[in-house]
Protein backbone atom coordinates (compact mmCIF):
# COMPACT_ATOMS: atom_id res chain seq x y z
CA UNK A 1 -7.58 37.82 -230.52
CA UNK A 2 -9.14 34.81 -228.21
CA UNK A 3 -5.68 33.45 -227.62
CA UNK A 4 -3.90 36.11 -227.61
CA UNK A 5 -1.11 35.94 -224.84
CA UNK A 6 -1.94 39.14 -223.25
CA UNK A 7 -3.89 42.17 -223.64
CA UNK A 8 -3.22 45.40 -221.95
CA UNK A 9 -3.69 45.61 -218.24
CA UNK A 10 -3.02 47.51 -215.04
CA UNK A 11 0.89 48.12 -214.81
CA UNK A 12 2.97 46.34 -212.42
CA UNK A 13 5.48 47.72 -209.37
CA UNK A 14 8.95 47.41 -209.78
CA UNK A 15 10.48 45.80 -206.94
CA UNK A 16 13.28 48.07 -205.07
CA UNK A 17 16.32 46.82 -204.85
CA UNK A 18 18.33 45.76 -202.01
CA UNK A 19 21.63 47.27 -200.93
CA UNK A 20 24.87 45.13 -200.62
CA UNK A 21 25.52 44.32 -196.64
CA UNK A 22 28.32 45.79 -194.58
CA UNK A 23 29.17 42.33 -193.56
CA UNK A 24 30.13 41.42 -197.70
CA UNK A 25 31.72 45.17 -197.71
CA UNK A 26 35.46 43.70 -197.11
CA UNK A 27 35.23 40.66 -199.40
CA UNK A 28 34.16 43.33 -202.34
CA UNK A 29 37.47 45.18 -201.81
CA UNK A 30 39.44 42.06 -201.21
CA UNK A 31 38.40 39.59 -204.14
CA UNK A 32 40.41 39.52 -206.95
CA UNK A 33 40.49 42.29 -209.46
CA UNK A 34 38.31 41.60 -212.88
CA UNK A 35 41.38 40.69 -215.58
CA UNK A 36 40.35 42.29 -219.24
CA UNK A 37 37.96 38.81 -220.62
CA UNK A 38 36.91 37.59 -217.31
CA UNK A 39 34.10 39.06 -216.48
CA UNK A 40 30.35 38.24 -217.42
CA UNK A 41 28.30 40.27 -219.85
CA UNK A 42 25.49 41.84 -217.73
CA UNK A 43 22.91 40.88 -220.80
CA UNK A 44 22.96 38.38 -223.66
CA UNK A 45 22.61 40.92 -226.34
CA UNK A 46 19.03 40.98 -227.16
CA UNK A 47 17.86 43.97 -229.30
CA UNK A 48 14.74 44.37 -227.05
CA UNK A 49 15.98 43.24 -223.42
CA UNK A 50 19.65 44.15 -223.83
CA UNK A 51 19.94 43.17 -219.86
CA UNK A 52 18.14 39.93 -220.46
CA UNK A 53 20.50 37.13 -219.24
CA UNK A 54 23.24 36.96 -218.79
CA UNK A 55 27.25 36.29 -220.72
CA UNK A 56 30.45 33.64 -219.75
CA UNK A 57 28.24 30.92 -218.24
CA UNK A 58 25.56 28.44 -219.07
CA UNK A 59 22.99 26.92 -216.03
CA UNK A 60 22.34 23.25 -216.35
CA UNK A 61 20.30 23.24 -212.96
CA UNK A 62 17.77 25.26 -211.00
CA UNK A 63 16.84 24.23 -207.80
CA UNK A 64 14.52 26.58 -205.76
CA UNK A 65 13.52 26.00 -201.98
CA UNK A 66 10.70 28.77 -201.24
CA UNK A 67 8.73 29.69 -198.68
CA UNK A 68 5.31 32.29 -199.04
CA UNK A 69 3.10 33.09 -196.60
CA UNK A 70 0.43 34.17 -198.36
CA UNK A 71 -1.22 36.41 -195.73
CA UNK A 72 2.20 38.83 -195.82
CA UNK A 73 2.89 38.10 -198.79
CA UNK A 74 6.53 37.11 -197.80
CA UNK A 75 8.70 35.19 -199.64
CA UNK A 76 11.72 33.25 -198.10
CA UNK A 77 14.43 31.47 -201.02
CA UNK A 78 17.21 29.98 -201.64
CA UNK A 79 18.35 29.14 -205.08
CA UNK A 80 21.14 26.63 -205.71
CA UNK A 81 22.44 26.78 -209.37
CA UNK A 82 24.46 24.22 -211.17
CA UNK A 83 26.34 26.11 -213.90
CA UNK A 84 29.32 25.61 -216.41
CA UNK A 85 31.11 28.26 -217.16
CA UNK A 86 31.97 29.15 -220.90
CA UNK A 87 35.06 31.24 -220.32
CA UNK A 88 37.28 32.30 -217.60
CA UNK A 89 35.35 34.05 -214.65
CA UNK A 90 36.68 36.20 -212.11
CA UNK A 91 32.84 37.89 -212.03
CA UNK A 92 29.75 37.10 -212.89
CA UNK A 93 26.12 38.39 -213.38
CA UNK A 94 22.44 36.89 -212.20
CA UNK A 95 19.02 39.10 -213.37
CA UNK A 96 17.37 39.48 -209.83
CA UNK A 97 15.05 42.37 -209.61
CA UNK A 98 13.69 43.32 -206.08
CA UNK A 99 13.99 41.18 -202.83
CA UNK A 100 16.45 41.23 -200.79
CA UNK A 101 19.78 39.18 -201.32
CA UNK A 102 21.07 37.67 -197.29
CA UNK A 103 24.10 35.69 -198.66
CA UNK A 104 25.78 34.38 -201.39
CA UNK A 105 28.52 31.25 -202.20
CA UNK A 106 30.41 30.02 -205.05
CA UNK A 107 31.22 25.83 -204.53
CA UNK A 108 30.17 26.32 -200.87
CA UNK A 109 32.85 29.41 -200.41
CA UNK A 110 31.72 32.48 -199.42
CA UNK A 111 31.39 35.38 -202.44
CA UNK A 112 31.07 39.18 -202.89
CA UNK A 113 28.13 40.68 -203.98
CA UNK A 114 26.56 43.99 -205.17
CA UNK A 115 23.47 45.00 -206.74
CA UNK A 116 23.06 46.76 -209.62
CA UNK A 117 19.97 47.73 -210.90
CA UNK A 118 18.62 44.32 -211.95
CA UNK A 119 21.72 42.83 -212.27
CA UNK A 120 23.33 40.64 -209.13
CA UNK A 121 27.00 41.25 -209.55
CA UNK A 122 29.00 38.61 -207.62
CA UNK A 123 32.40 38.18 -207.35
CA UNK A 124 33.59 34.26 -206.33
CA UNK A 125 36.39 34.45 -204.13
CA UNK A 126 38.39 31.78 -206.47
CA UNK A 127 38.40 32.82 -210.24
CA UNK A 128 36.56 29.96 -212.25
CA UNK A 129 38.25 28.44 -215.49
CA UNK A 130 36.86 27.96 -219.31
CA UNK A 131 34.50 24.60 -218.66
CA UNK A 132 34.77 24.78 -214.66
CA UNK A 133 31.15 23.51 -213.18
CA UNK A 134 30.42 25.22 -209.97
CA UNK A 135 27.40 26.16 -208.09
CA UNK A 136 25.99 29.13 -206.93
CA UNK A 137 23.45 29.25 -203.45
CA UNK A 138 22.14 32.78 -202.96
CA UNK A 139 19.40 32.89 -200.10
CA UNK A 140 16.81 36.05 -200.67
CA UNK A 141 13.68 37.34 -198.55
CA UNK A 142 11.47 39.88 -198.90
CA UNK A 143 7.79 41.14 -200.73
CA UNK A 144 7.96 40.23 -204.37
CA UNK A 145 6.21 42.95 -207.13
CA UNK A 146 5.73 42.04 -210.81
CA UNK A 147 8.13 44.27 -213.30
CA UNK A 148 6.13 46.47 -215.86
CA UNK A 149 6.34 45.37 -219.35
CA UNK A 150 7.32 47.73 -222.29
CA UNK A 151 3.22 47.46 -223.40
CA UNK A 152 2.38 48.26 -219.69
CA UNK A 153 1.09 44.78 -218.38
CA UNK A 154 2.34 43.08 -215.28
CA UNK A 155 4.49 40.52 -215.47
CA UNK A 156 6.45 37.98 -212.90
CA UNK A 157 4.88 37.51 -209.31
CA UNK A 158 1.64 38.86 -209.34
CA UNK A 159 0.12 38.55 -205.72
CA UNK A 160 -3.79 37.77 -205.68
CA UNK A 161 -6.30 37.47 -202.96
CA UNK A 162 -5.28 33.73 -202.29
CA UNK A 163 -1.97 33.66 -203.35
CA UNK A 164 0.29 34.39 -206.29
CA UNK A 165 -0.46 34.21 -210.32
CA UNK A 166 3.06 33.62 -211.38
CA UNK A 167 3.94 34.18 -214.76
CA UNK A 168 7.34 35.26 -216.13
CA UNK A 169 7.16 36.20 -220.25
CA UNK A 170 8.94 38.07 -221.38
CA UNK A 171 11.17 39.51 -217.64
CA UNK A 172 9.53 38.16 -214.96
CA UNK A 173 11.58 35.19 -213.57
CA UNK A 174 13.48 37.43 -211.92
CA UNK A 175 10.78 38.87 -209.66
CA UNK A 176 11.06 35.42 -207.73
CA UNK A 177 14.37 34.37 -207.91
CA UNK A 178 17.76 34.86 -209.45
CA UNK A 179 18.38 33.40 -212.80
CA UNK A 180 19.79 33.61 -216.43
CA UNK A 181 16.98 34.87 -217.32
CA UNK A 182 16.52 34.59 -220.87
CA UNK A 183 15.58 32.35 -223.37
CA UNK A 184 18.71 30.90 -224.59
CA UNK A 185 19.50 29.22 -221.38
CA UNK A 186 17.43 26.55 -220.68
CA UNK A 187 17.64 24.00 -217.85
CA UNK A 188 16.00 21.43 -215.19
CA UNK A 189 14.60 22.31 -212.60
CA UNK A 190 13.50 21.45 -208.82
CA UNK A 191 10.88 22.98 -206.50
CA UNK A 192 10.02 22.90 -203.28
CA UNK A 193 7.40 24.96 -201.99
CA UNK A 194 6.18 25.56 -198.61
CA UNK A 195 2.90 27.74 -197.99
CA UNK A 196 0.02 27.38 -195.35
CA UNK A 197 -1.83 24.31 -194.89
CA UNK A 198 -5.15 25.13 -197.43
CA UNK A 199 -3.34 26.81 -200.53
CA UNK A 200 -1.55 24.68 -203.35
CA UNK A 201 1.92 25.78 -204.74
CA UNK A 202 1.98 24.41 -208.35
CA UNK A 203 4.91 24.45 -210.42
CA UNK A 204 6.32 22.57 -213.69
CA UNK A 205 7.07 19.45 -214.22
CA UNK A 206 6.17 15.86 -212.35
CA UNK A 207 4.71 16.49 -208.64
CA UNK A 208 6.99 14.41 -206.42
CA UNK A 209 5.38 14.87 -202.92
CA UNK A 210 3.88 16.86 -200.89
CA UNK A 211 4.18 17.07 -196.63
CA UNK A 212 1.74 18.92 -194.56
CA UNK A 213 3.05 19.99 -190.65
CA UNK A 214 2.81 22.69 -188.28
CA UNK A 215 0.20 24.04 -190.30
CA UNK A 216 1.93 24.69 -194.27
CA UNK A 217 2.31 22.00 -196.60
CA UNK A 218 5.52 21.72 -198.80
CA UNK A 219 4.82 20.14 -202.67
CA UNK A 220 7.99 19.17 -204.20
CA UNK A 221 8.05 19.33 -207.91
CA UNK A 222 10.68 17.95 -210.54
CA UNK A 223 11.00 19.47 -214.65
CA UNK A 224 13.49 17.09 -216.40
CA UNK A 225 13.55 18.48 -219.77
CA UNK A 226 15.09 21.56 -220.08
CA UNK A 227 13.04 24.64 -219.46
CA UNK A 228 13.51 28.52 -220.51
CA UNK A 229 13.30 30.78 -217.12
CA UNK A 230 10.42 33.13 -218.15
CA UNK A 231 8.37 29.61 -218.01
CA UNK A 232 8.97 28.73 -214.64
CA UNK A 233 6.20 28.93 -212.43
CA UNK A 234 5.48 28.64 -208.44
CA UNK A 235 1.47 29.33 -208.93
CA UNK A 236 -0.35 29.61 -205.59
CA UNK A 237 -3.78 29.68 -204.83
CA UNK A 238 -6.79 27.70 -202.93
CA UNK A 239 -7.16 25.14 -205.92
CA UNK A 240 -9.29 22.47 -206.97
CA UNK A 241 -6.87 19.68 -208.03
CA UNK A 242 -7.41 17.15 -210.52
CA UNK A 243 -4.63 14.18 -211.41
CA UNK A 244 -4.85 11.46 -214.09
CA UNK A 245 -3.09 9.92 -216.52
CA UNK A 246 -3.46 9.85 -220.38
CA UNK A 247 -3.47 7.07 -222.63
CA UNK A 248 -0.17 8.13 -223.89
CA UNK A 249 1.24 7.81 -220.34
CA UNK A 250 1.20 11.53 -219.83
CA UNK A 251 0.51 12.71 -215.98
CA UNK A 252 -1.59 15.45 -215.82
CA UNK A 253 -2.33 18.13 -213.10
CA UNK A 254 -4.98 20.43 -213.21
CA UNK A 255 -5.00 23.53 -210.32
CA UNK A 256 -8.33 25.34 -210.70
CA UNK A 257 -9.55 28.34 -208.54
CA UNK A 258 -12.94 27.08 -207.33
CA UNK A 259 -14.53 30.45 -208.70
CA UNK A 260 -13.62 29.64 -212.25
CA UNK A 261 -14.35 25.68 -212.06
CA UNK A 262 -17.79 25.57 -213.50
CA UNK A 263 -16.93 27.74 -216.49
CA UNK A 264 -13.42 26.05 -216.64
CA UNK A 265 -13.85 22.40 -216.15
CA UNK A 266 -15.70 21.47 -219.52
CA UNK A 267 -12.48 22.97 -221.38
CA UNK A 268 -9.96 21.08 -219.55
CA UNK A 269 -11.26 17.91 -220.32
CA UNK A 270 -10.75 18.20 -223.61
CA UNK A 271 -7.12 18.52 -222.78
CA UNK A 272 -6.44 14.91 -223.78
CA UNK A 273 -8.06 15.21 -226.69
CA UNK A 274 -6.22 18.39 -227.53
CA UNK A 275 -2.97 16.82 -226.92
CA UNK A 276 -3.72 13.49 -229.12
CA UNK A 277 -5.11 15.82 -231.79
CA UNK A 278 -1.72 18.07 -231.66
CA UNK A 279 0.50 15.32 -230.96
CA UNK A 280 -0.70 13.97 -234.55
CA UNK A 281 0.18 16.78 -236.45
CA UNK A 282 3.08 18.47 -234.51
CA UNK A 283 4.91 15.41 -233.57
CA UNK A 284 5.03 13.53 -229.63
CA UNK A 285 4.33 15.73 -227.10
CA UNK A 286 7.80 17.26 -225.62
CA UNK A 287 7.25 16.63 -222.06
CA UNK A 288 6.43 13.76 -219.36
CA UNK A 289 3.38 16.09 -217.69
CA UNK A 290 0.79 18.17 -218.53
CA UNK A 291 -2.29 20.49 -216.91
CA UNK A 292 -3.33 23.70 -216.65
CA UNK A 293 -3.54 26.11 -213.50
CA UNK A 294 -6.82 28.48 -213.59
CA UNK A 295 -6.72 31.00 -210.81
CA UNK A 296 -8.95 34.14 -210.90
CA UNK A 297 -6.66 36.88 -211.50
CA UNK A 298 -8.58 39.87 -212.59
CA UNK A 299 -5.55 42.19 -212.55
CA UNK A 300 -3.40 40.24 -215.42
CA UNK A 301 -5.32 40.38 -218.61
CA UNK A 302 -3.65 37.48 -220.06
CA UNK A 303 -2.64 33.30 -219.93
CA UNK A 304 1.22 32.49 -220.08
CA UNK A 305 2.27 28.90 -221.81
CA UNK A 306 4.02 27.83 -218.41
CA UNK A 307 6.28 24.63 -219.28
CA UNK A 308 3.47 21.30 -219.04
CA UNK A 309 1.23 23.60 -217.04
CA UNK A 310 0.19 26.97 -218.67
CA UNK A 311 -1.21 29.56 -216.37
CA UNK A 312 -5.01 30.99 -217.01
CA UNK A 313 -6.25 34.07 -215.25
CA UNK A 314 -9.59 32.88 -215.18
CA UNK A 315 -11.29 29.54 -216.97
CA UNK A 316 -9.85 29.64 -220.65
CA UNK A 317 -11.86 28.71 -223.84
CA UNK A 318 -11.26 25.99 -226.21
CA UNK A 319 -9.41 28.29 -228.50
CA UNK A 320 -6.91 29.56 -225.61
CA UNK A 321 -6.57 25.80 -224.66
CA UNK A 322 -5.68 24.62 -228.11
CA UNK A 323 -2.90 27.89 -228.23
CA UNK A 324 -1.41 27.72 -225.14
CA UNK A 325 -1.14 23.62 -225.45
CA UNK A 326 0.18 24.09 -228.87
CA UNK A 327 3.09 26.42 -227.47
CA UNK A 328 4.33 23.14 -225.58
CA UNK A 329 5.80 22.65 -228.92
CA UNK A 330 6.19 25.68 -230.46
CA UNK A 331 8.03 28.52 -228.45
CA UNK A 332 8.47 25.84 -224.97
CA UNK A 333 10.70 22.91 -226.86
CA UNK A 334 11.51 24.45 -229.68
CA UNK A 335 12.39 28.02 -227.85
CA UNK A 336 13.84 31.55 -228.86
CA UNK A 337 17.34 32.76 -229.46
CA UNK A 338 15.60 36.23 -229.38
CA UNK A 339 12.45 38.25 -228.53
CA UNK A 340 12.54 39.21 -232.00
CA UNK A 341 11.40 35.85 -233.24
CA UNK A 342 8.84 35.44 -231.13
CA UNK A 343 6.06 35.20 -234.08
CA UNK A 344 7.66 31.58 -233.92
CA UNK A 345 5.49 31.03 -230.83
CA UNK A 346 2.58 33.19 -231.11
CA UNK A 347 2.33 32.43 -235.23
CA UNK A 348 3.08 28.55 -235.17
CA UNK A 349 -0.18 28.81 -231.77
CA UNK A 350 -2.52 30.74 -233.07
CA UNK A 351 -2.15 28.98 -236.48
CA UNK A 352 -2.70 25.83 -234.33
CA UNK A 353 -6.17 27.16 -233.64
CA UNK A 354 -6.98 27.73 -236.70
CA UNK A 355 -6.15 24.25 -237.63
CA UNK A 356 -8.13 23.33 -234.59
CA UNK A 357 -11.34 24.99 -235.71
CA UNK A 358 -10.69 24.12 -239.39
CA UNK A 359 -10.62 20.32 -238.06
CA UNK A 360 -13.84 20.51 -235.52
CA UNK A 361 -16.47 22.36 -237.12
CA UNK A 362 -15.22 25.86 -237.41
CA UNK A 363 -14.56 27.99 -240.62
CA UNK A 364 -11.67 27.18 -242.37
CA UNK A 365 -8.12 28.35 -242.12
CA UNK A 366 -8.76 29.52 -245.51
CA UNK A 367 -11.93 31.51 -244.35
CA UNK A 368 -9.81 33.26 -241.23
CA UNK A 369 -7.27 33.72 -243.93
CA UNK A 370 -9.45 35.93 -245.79
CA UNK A 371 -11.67 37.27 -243.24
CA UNK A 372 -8.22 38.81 -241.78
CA UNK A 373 -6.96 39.79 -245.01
CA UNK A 374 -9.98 42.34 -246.09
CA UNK A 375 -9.06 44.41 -243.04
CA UNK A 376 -8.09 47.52 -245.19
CA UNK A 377 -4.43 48.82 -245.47
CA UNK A 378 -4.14 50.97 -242.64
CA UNK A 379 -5.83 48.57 -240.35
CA UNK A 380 -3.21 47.53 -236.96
CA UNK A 381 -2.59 44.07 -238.43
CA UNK A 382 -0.44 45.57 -240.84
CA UNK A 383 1.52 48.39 -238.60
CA UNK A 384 4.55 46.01 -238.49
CA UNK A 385 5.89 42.72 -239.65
CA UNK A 386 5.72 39.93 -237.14
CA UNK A 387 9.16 38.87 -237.29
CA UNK A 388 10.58 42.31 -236.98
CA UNK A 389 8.22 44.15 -234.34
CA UNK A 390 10.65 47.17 -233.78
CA UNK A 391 10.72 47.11 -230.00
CA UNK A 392 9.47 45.01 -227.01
CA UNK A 393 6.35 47.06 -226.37
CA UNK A 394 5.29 45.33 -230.02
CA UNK A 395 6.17 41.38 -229.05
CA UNK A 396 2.67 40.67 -227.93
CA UNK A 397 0.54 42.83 -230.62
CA UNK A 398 -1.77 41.24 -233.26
CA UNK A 399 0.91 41.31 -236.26
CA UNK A 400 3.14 38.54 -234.04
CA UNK A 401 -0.45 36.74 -233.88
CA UNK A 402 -2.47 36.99 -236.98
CA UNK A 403 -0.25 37.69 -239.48
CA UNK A 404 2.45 35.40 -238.23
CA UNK A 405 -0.43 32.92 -238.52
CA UNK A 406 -1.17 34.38 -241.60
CA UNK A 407 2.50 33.90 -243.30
CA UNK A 408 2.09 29.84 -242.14
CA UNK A 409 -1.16 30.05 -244.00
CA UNK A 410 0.56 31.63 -247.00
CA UNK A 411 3.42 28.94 -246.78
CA UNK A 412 1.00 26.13 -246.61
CA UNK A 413 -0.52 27.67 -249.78
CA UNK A 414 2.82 27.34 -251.96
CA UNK A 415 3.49 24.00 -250.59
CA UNK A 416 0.13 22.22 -250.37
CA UNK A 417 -1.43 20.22 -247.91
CA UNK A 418 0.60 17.12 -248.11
CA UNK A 419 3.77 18.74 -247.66
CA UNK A 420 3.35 21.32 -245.38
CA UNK A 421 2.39 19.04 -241.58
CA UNK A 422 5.89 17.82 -242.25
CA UNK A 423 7.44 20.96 -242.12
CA UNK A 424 5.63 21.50 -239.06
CA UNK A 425 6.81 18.24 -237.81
CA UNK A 426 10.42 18.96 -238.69
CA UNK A 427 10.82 21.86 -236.70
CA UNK A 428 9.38 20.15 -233.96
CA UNK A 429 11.85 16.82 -234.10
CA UNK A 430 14.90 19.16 -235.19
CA UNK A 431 15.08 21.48 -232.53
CA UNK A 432 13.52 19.72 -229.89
CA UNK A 433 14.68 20.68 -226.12
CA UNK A 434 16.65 23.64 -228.21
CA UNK A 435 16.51 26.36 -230.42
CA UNK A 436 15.80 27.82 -233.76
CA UNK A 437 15.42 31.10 -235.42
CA UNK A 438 13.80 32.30 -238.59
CA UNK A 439 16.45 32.08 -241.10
CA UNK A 440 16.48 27.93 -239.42
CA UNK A 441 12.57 28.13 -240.13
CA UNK A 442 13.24 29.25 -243.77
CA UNK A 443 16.06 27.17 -244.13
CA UNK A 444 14.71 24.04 -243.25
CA UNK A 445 11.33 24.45 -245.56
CA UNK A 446 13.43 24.99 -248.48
CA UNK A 447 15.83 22.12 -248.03
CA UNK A 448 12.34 19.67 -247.47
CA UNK A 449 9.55 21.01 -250.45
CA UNK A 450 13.44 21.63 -252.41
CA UNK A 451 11.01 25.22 -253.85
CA UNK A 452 12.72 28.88 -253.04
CA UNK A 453 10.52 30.11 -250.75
CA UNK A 454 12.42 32.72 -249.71
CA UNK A 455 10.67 35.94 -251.22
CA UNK A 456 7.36 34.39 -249.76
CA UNK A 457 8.23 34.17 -246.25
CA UNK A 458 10.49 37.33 -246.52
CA UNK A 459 7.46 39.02 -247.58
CA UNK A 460 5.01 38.04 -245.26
CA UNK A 461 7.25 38.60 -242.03
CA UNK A 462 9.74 41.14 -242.31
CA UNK A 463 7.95 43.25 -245.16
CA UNK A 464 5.96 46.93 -244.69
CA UNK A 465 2.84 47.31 -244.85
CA UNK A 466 0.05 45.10 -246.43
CA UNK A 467 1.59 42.18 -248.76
CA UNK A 468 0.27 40.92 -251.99
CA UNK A 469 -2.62 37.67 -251.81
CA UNK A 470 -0.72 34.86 -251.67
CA UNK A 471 -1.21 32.55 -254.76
CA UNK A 472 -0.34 28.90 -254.69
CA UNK A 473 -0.71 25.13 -255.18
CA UNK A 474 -2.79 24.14 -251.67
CA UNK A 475 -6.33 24.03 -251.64
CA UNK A 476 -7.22 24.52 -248.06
């Protein structure tokens, strides 16, 4: 599929992990023994990444100070998080994988520490209470890897000739610094990013300076609304920067690897366009800023909806454009409670681009419709159903795509034309900044068209096998 997120690629290096200093050794024994209730669940609970996050706190805040020399490949950081905590805490859990942890505090204090496997363990030396804010610094180092994803592709910091592609769906956040790292915690954020005097650190969000001296240049960035961790990024590369300003007010910030501008630069100015066009049928756009970063990463095999800035590994096409723009809505605002929903990003995008085509001169959504739907029985677009994939090696295959497009299609069909942008529209305004699932999805498009629509959806994304041509009162 042209927009697919990711197709198979070289696998990644896991990181190893660092071991807990002898200096930290006594405050282990000392601190306060864990009380039955008051200690952090390593994971959130999700049937694919059961380690994925983490329980008994929520972050509000994110604010990362890093350093990369990109000759090294070294990475110096220090990560301050503002958290709440949602029960009492005498331990708690951040998903770190690799690097090497040099200190950790709770409110300024001192903590205990341990790693285990992925998981950061620490221990505050004062227990936290139900609703307590607090803040954790933990300062790392060390030569960040990408983890390997169940379907084999890299994913988190991937280092490239110039710099770093940096790219965190569905486990990578973790390969650059410590965080809750899964999609039911979403936050602000703050970056500040120091790397030699020539390269161009690019994150999400507004750019709010940048200082060059002693030969590296710092860019401070700032992400107001509240962001997922796998869509942070710290992108780093010799770019060609571009910076304007909509008609809408939106600030835009295009990073584009020199290599890829002449193939890249027609397609990203279209991104106004794009965004107008979307913007009319989805809804206002969710965020203050915008771009795209286009690096030349051979190695990754995929482009990654970043928050306002989605990551390319070389110069996209329209059709990846219009997707990964359309996920700004669609699986960035309105985000995940788990991985098993995720044909409520890569559906609601692809069927975007269908829309797209159907609107600009390309076939129909009605044509792709059918074009997909005489593949024969046993063909790979109907091994599973796109909201159940079975496992996490699935969550990026061409069911979550195609058919998840496909079951919008279907719905559109049994609701018509008129009805269906506002359902579209709905989800957008409804659980904007939050979250949503696909009983909400189902939910909310029978209380609006007031028609059971139940079976239909049931049928299209969590039934076996090849279902039955949708009938219907649309005409598109």
């Amino acid at each position: 599929m042209p927009a697919a997120r990711r197709t198979p690629s070289a696998p990644g290096r896991i990181g190893v992990l660092a071991t807990v200093p002898v200096a930290l050794a006594a405050l282990l024994a000392t601190a306060t023994p864990a009380a039955a209730g008051t200690t952090g669940a390593a994971g959130v609970g999700d049937p694919y990444f059961p380690l994925a996050g983490n329980g008994g706190y929520h972050v509000s805040h994110y604010d990362l100070t890093l350093r990369y020399d990109t000759r090294s490949r070294h990475l110096d950081g220090r990560a301050v998080l503002t958290a709440r905590a949602s029960q009492p805490l005498t331990r708690f859990d951040l998903d770190l994988s690799g690097l090497k942890v040099t200190g950790v505090t709770v409110d300024h204090t001192r903590a205990a520490y341990r790693r285990d496997g992925q998981e950061l363990v620490i221990t505050p030396r004062h227990a936290l209470r139900a609703g307590q804010r607090f803040r954790v610094t933990v300062t790392y180092d060390g030569t960040p890897k990408p983890v390997t994803d169940p379907d084999g592709s890299p994913d988190g910091w991937i280092a490239t000739d110039d710099g770093a592609f940096v790219a965190g769906e569905p486990q990578g956040a973790m390969t650059w610094f410590p965080a809750d790292n899964h999609p039911l915690d979403k936050a602000s954020y703050d970056f500040t990013l120091t790397v030699p005097e020539g390269r161009t650190a690019v994150a999400n969000g507004v750019l709010l300076g940048t200082r060059t001296a002693r030969g590296t240049t710092t860019f401070r960035w700032h992400q107001a609304e509240p962001m997922a961790a796998y869509l942070a990024t710290a992108t780093i590369g010799a770019f060609k920067v571009r910076q304007y300003t909509t008609r809408d007010g939106i600030r835009v910030y295009d990073a584009v690897d020199p290599r890829e501008a002449g193939a890249a630069e027609p397609v990203l100015r279209q991104l106004p366009a794009v965004l107008a066009w979307e913007s009319g049928i989805f809804g206002p756009y969710p965020f203050r800023a915008a771009g795209s970063i286009v690096d030349r990463a051979p190695d990754v095999g995929y482009a990654l909806e970043t928050q306002t800035r989605p990551v390319y590994d070389s110069a996209p096409d329209l059709d990846t454009l219009v997707h990964e723009t359309a996920h700004q809505w669609f699986g960035d605002s309105v985000s995940l409670t788990t991985w098993k929903d995720i044909w409520l990003n890569e559906g609601f995008a692809t069927y975007a681009s269908w829309l797209y085509g159907e609107q600009h001169g390309g076939p129909s959504a009605q044509q792709t419709f059918d074009k997909l739907y005489a593949r024969p029985a046993g063909d790979e677009l109907w091994a599973y159903p796109p909201a159940d994939p079975g496992s996490g090696a699935r969550i990026f295959g061409t069911p979550v795509y195609a058919r998840g497009a496909m079951a919008l299609h279907a719905l559109r069909r049994a609701v018509g034309d008129r009805a269906f942008p506002h359902l579209l529209r709905a989800w957008a305004a409804e659980h904007r900044s939050g979250h949503g699932t696909t009983a909400d999805f189902i939910a909310l498009c029978e209380r609006l068209t007031g028609k059971n629509l139940s079976g239909l959806l049931r049928t299209w994304l969590y039934a076996p096998g090849k279902p039955a041509r949708p009938g219907g009162a649309g005409t598109p």
